[in-house]
Protein backbone atom coordinates (compact mmCIF):
# COMPACT_ATOMS: atom_id res chain seq x y z
CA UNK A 1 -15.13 26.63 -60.42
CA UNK A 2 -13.43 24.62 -57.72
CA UNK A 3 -15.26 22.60 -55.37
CA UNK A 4 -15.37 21.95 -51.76
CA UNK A 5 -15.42 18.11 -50.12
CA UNK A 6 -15.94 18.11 -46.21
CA UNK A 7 -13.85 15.24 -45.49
CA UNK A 8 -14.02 12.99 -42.65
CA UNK A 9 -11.63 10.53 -41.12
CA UNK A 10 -11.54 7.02 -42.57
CA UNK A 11 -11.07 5.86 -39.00
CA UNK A 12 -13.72 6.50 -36.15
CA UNK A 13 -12.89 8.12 -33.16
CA UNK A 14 -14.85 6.30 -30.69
CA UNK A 15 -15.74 8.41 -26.72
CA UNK A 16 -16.75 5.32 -24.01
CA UNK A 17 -17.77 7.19 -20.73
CA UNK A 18 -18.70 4.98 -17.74
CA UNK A 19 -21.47 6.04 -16.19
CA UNK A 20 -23.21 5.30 -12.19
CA UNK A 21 -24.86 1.99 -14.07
CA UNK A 22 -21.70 0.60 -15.03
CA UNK A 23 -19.75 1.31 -11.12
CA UNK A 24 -23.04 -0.46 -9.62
CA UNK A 25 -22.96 -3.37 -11.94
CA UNK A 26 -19.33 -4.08 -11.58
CA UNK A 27 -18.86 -7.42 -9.32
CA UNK A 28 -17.42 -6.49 -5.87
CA UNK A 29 -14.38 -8.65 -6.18
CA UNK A 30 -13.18 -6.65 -9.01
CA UNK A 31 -13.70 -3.15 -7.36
CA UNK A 32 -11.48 -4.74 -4.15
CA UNK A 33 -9.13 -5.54 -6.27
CA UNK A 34 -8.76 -2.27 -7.78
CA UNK A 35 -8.66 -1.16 -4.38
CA UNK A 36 -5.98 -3.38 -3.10
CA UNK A 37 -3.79 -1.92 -6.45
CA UNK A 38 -4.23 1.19 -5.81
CA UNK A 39 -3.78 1.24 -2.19
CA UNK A 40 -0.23 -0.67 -2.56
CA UNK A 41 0.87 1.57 -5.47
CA UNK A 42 0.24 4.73 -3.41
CA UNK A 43 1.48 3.46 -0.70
CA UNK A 44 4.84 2.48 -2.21
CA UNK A 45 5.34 5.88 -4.18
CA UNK A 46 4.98 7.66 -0.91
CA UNK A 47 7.40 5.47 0.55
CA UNK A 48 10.28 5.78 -2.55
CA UNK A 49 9.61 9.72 -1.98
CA UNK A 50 10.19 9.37 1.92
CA UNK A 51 13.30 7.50 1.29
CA UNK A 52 14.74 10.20 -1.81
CA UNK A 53 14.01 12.33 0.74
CA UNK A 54 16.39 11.40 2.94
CA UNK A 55 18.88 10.39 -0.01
CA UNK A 56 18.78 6.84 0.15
CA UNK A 57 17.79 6.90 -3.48
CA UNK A 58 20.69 7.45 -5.82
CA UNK A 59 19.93 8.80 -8.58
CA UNK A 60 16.26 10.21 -10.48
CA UNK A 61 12.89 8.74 -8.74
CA UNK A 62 10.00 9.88 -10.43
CA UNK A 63 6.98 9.73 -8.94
CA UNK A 64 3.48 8.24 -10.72
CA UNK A 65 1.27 9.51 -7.79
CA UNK A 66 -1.84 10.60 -9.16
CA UNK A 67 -1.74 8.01 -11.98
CA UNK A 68 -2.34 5.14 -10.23
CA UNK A 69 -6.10 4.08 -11.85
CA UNK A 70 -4.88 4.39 -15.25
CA UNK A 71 -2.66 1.94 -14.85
CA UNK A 72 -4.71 -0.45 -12.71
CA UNK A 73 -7.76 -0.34 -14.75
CA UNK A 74 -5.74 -0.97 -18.30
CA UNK A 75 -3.64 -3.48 -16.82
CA UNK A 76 -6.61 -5.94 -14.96
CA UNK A 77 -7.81 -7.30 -18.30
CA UNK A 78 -4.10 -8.16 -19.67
CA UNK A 79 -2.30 -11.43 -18.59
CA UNK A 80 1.10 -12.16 -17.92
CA UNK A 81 1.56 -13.33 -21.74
CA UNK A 82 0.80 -9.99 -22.57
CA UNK A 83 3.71 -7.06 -22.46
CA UNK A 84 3.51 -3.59 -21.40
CA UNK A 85 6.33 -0.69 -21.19
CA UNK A 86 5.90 2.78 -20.36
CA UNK A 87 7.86 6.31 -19.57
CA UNK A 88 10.31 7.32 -17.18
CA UNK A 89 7.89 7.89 -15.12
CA UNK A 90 6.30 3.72 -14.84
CA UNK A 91 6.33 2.80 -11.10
CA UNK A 92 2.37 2.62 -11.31
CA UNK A 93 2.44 0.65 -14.45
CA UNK A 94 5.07 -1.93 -13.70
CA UNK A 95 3.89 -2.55 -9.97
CA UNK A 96 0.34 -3.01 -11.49
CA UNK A 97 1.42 -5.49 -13.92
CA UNK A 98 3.92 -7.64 -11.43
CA UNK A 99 1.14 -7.75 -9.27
CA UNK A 100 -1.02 -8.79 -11.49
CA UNK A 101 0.89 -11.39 -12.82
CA UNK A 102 1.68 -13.27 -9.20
CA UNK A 103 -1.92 -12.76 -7.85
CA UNK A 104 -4.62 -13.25 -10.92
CA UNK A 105 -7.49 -14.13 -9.24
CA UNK A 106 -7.10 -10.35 -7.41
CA UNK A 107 -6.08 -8.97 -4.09
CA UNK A 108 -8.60 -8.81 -1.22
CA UNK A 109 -7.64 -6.15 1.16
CA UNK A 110 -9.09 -7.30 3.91
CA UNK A 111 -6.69 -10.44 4.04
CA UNK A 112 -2.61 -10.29 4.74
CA UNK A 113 -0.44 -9.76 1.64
CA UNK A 114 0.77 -12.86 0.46
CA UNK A 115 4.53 -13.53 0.54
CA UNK A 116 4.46 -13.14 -3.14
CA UNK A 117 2.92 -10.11 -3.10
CA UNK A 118 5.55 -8.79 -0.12
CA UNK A 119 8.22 -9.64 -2.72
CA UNK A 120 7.32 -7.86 -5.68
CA UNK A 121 7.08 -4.58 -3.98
CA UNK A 122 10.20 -5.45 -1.93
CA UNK A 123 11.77 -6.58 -5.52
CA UNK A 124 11.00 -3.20 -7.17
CA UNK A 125 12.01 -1.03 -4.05
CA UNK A 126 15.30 -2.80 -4.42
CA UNK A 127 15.44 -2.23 -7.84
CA UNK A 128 14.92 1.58 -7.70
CA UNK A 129 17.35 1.79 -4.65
CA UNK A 130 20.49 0.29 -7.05
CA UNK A 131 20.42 -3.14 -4.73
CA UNK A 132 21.20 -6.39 -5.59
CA UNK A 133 17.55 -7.88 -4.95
CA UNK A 134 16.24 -5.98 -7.63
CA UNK A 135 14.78 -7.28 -10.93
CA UNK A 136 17.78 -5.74 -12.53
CA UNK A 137 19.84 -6.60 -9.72
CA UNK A 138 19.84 -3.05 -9.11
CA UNK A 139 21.49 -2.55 -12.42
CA UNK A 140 17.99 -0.40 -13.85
CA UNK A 141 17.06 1.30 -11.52
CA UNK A 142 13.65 3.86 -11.54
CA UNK A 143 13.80 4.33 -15.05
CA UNK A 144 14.48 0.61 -16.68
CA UNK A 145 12.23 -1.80 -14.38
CA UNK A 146 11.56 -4.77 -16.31
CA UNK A 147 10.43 -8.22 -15.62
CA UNK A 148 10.38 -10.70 -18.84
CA UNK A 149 7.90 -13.45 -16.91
CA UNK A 150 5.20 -11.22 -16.05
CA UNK A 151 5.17 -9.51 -19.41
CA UNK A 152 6.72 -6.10 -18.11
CA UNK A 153 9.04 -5.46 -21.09
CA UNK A 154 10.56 -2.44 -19.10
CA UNK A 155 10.70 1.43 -18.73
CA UNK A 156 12.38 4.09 -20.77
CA UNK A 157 14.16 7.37 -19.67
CA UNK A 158 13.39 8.56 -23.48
CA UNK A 159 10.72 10.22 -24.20
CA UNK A 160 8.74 8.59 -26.68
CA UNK A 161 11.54 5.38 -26.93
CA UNK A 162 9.46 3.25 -25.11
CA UNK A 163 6.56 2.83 -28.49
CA UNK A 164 9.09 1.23 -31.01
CA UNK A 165 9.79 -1.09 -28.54
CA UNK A 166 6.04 -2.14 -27.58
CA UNK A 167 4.96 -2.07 -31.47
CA UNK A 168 8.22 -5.04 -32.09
CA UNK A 169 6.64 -7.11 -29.32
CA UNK A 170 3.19 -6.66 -30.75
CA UNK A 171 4.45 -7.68 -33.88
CA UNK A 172 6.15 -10.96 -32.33
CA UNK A 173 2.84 -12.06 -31.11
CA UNK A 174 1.28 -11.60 -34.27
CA UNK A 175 3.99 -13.56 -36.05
CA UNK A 176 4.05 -16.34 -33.02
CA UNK A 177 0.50 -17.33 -33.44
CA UNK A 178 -0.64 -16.16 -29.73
CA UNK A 179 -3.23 -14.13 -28.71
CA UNK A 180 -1.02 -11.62 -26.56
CA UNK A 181 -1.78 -8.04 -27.28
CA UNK A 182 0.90 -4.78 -25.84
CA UNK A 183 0.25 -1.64 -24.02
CA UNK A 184 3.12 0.74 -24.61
CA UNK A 185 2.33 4.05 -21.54
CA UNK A 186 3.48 7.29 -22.69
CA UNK A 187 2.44 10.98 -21.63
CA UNK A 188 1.28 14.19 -23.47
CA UNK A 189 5.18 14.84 -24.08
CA UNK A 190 5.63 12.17 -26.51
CA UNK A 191 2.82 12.58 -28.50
CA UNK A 192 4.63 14.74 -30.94
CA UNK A 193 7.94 12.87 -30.97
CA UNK A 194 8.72 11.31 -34.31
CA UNK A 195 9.05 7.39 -33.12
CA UNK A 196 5.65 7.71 -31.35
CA UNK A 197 4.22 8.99 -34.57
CA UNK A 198 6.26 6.63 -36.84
CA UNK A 199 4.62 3.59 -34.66
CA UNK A 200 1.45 4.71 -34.87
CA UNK A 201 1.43 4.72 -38.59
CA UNK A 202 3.23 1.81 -39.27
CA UNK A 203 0.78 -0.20 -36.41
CA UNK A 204 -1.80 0.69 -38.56
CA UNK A 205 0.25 -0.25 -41.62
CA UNK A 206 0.82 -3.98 -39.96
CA UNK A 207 -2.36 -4.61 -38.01
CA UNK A 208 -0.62 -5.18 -34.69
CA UNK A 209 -2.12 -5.76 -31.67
CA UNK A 210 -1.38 -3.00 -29.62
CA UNK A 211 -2.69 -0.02 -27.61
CA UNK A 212 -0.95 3.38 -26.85
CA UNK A 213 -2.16 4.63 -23.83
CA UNK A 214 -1.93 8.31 -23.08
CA UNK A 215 -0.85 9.62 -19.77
CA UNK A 216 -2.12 13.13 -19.99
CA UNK A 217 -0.80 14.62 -16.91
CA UNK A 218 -0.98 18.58 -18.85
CA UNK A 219 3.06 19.01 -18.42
CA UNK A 220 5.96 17.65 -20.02
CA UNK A 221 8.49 19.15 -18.05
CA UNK A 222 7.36 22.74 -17.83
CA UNK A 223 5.32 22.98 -21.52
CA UNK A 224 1.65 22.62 -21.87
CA UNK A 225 -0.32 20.68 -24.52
CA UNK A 226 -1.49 24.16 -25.42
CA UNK A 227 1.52 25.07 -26.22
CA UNK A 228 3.20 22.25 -27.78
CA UNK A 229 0.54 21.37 -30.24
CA UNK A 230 -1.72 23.09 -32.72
CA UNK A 231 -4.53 21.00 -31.45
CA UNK A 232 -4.84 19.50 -28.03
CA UNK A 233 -6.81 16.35 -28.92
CA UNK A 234 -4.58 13.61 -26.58
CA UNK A 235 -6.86 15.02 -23.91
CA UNK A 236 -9.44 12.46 -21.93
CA UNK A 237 -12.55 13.46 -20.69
CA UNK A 238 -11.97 12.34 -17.20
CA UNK A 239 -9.08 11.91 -14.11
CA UNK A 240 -8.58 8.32 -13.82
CA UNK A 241 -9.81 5.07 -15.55
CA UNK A 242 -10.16 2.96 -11.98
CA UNK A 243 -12.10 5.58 -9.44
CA UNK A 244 -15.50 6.90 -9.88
CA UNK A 245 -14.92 9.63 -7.98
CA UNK A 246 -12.07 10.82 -10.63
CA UNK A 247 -14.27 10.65 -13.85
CA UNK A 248 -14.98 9.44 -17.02
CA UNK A 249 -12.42 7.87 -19.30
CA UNK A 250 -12.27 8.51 -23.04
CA UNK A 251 -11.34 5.87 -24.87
CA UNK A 252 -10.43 6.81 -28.45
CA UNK A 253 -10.35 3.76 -30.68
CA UNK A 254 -8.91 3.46 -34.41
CA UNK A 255 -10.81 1.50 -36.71
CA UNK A 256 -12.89 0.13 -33.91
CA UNK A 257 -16.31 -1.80 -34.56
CA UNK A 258 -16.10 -3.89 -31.37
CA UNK A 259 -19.06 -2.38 -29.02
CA UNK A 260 -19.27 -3.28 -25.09
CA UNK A 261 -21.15 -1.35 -22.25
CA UNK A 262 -18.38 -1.74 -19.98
CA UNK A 263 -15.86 1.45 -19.52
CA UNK A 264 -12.49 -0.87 -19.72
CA UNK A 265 -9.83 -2.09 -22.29
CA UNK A 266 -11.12 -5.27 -22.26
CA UNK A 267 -13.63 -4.40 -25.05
CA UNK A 268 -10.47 -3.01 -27.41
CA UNK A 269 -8.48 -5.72 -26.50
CA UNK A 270 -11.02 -8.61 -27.35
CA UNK A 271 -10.60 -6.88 -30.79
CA UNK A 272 -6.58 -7.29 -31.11
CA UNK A 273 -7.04 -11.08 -29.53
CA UNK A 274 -9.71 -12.17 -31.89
CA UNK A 275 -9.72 -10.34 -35.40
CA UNK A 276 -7.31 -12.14 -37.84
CA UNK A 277 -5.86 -8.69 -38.64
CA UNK A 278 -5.61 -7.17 -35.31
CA UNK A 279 -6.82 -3.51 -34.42
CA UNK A 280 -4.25 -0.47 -33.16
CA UNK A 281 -5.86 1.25 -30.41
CA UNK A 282 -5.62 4.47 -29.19
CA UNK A 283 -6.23 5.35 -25.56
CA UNK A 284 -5.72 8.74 -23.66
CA UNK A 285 -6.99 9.60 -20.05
CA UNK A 286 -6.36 12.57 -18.36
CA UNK A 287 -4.77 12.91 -15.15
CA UNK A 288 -5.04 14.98 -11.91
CA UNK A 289 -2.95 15.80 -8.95
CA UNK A 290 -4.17 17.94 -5.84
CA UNK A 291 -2.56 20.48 -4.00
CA UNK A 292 -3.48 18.65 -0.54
CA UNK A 293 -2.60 15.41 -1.36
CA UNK A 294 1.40 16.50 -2.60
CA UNK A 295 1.87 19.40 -1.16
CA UNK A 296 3.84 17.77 1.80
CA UNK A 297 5.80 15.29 -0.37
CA UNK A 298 7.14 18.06 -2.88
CA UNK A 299 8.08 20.08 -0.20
CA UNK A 300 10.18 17.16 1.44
CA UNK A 301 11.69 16.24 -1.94
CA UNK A 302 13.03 19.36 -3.45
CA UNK A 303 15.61 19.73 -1.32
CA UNK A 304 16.78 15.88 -2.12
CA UNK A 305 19.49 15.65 -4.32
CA UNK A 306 18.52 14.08 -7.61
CA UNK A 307 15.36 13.55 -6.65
CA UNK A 308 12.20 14.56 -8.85
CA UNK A 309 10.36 16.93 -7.51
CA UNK A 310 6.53 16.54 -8.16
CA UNK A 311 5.36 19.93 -7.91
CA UNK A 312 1.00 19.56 -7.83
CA UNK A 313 -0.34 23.07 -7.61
CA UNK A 314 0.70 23.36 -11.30
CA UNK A 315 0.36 19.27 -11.73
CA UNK A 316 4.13 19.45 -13.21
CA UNK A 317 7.14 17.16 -12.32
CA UNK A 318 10.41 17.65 -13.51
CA UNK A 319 13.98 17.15 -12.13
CA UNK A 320 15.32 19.85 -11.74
CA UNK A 321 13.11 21.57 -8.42
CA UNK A 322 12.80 24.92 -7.69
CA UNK A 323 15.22 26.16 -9.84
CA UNK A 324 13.30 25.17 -13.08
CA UNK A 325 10.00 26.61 -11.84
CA UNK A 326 11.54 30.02 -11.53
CA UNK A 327 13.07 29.40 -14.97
CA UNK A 328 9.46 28.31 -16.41
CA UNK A 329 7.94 31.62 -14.72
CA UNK A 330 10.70 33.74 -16.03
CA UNK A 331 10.14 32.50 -19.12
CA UNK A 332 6.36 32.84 -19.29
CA UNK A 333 6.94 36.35 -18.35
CA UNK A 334 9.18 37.13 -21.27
CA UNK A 335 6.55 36.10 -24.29
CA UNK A 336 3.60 37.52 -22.42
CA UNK A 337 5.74 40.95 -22.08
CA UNK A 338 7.00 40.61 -26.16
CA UNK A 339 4.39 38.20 -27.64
């Protein structure tokens, strides 16, 4: 008679949650830092949207608003030896890795920015607006911002292409001797691609220092994870990884046997820095976008040409505006009418 094993994973799946303890015990410095990040990165995604509005933007300009603190708080314990990439969709991420790079010691928001400071954001601005001043001299655009000296490897209009890329620097800092760990950013719509699933394996295979960071924002384009995937599991357990107000962050870690109280990367990342055989990590959060807050922006930038259009009732953002949210509805119709 045949038998039956219950079989577990090999790997743990680790859950961190931060709780009230860990928000009070965090040093007041670091939480106006955080601050000062988000603030800037908000502030300069409303301004790229006011400017596609009025089509001074040439071309794509996809928004990150709403996944601001996932960036910040995965970013603050990296340094500028360390390289990150991430979607089409990487304002947030670059912006919170150039900044981090020119002002270390953190931001205090009470002060005047710094002429460094002043320069990244004009840097990027000019970047996404095709100008000369740019990192790319304009050349990259929203969709390829990249800066080699503070680790920011660049952004990538494929979905999923970004991970191959992150997983061959994490494997040149193995080889180099250093320290340096990667962060490759990608969102629920890449989870199922084949080169994000490749890297993960062969990560695992190699023992490189790296961490793929989920964006779970519920959409890619106009498909669900529901819908997309037999079972849902890129999903965190809270909004954002920097604000208290937005939740608990799940951190799911593969094999992890590092243990730290504190609700950040820096934990994971000790793990890939230290071990002799470096640690992948695996890291989803789970985003949020409110009617209120974007309600005035998407109605201002669907009637841009080219421009995305960040459409937060339904927390979707695609390019393509009205026209592709009556084609989603249609569509949606159809299988519930003929399932």
């Amino acid at each position: 008679m045949s038998t039956h094993t219950d079989l577990k994973p090999a790997a743990p799946w680790v859950q961190i949650a931060a709780t009230a303890e860990d928000w009070d015990a965090a040093a007041a410095e670091l939480l106006t830092n955080m601050l000062s990040h988000l603030t800037l990165i908000r502030a300069f995604e409303e301004y790229v949207l006011e400017l596609a509005s009025k089509g001074l933007i040439h071309g794509p300009a996809h928004s990150s608003i709403g996944q601001e603190a996932g960036a910040v708080g995965s970013v603050l314990p990296l340094t500028s030896a360390d390289s990150v990439n991430g979607s089409h969709r990487g304002h947030h991420q670059f912006l919170a890795k150039a900044l981090n790079h020119v002002a270390p010691e953190g931001i205090d928001p009470r002060d005047d920015l710094p002429d460094d400071i002043r320069s990244v954001l004009l840097r990027t601005l000019a970047e996404i607006c095709g100008l000369s001043r740019g990192f790319c001299r304009g050349r990259g655009g929203s969709m390829h911002l990249q800066w080699h000296e503070a680790g920011a490897i660049g952004t990538n209009a494929i979905v999923g292409g970004g991970v191959p890329l992150a997983a061959g620097y994490a494997w040149a800092h193995r080889h180099s001797g250093s320290d340096a760990v990667a962060v490759t950013y990608f969102g629920d719509g890449a989870v199922n691609i084949g080169s994000t699933l490749e890297t993960v394996n062969l990560a695992s295979a190699w023992k490189l220092p790296i961490c793929f960071f989920i964006e779970n924002n519920h959409y890619a384009v106009s498909t669900t994870v529901q819908e997309a995937t037999g079972r849902p599991g890129c999903r965190g357990a809270g909004r954002d990884s920097a604000s208290p107000a937005g939740g608990s962050t799940a951190w799911m870690c593969f094999p992890c046997t590092w243990r730290w109280p504190k609700p950040c990367t820096t934990c994971e990342l000790a793990v890939a820095r230290r071990s002799s055989r470096p640690t992948p990590i695996a890291t989803s959060i789970r985003t949020a976008r409110s009617q209120a807050a974007h309600s005035a922006t998407a109605a201002r930038t669907r009637s841009a040409p080219g421009v995305t259009a960040t459409r937060s009732a339904s927390c979707r953002a695609t390019s393509c505006g009205v026209a592709s949210s009556a084609r989603t509805r249609s569509k949606r119709q159809r299988r519930e009418q003929n399932p």
